[in-house]
C-alpha atoms as a PDB file:
ATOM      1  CA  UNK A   1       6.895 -35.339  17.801  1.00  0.00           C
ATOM      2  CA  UNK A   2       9.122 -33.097  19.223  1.00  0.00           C
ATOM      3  CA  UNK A   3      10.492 -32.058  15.217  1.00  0.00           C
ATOM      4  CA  UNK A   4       7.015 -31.813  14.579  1.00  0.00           C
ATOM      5  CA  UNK A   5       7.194 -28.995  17.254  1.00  0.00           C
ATOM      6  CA  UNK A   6      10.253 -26.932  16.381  1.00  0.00           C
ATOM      7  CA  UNK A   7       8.529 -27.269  12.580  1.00  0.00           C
ATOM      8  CA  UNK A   8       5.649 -25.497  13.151  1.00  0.00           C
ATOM      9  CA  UNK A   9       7.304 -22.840  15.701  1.00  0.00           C
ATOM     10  CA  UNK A  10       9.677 -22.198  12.870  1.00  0.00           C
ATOM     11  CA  UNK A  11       6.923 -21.754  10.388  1.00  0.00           C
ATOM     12  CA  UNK A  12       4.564 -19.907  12.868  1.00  0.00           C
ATOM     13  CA  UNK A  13       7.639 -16.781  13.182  1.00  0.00           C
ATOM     14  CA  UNK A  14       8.377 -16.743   9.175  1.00  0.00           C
ATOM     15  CA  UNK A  15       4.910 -15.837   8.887  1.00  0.00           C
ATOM     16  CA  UNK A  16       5.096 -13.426  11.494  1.00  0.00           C
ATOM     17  CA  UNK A  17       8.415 -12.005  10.191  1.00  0.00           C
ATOM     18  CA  UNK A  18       6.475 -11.837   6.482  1.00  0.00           C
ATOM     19  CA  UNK A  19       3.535 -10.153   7.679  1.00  0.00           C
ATOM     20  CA  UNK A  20       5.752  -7.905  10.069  1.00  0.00           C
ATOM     21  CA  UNK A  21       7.857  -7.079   7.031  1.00  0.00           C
ATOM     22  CA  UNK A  22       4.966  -6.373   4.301  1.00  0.00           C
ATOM     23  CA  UNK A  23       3.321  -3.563   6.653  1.00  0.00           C
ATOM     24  CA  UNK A  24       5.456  -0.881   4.576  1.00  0.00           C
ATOM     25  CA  UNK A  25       4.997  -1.897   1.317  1.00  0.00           C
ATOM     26  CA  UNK A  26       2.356  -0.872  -1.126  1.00  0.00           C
ATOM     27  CA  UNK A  27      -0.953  -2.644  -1.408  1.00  0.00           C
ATOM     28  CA  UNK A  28      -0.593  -5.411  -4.451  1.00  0.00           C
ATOM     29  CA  UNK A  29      -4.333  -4.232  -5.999  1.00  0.00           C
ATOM     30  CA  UNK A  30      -4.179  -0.474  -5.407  1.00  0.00           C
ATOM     31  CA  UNK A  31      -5.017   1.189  -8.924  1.00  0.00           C
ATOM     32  CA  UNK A  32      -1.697   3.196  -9.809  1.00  0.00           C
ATOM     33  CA  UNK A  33      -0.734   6.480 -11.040  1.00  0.00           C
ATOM     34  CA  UNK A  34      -0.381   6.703 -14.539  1.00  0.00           C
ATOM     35  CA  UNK A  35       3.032   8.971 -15.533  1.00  0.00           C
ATOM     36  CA  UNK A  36       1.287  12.222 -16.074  1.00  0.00           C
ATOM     37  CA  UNK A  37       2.960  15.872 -15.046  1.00  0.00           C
ATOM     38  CA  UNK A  38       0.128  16.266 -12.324  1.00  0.00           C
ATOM     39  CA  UNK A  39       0.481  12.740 -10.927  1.00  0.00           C
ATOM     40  CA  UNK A  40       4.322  13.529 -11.001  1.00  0.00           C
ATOM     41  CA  UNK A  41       4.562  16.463  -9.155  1.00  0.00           C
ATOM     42  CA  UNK A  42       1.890  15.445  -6.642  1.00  0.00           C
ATOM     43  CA  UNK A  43       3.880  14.802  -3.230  1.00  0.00           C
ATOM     44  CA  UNK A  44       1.233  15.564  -0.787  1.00  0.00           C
ATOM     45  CA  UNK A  45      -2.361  14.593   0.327  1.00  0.00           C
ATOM     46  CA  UNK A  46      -3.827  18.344  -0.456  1.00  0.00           C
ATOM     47  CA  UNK A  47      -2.205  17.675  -4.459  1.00  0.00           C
ATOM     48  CA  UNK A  48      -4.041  14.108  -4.785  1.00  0.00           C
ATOM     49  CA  UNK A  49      -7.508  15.639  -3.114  1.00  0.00           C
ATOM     50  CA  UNK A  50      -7.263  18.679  -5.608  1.00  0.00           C
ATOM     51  CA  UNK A  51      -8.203  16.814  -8.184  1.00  0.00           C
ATOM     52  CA  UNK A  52      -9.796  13.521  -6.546  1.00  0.00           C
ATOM     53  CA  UNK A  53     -12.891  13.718  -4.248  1.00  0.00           C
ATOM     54  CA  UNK A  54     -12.518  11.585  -1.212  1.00  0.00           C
ATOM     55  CA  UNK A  55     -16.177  11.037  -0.861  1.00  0.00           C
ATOM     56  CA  UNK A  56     -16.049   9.843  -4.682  1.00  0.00           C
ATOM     57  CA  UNK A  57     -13.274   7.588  -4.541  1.00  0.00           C
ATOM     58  CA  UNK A  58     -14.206   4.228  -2.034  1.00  0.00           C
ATOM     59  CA  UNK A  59     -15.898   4.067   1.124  1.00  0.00           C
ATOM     60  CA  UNK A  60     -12.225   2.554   2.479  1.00  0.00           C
ATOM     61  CA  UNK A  61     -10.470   6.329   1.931  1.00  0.00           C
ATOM     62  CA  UNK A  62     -10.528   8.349   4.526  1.00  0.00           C
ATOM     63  CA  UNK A  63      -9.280  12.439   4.710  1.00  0.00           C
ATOM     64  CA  UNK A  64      -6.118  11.280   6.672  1.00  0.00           C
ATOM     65  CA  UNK A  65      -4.820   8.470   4.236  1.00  0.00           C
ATOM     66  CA  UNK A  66      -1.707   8.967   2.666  1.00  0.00           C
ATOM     67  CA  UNK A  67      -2.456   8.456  -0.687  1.00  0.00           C
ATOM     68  CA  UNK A  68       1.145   8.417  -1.912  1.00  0.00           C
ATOM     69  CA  UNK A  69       1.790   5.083  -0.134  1.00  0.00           C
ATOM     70  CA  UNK A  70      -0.391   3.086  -1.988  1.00  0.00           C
ATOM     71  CA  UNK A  71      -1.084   4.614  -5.201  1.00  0.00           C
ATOM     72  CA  UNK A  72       2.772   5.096  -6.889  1.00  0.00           C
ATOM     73  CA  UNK A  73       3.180   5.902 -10.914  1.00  0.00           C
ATOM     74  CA  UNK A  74       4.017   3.263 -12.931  1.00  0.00           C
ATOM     75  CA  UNK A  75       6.504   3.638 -15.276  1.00  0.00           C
ATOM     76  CA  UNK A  76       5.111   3.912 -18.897  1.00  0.00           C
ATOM     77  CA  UNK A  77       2.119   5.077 -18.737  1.00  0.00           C
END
């Protein structure tokens, strides 16, 4: 019983260390960058919005996202 106990505490904070520790990284489904000279030399908000309309993206994208954090290039395109 009491193993039982220390069991699920242990598993209850690595899944609150995992979830903790995934906040920073980039979302597994975003679409990504393909390797162009725009998409390189984009390093702001105002560079991605130049080209992309917010309002035509997704309903989930707002003006203040930082667009950088999800969508990265990917090498080889």
């Amino acid at each position: 019983m009491k193993t039982e106990r220390i069991l699920m505490l242990l598993v209850v904070a690595l899944v609150i260390v995992l979830v903790s520790a995934c906040t920073r990284r980039m979302a597994p489904f975003a679409p990504h960058r393909t390797q162009s000279e725009a998409h390189r030399t984009a390093t702001t908000n105002q560079t991605c919005t130049d080209c992309h309309a917010i309002d035509q993206i997704g309903q989930r994208h707002r003006a203040g996202d930082d667009c950088l954090r999800c969508h990265r290039i990917v090498q080889g395109d």
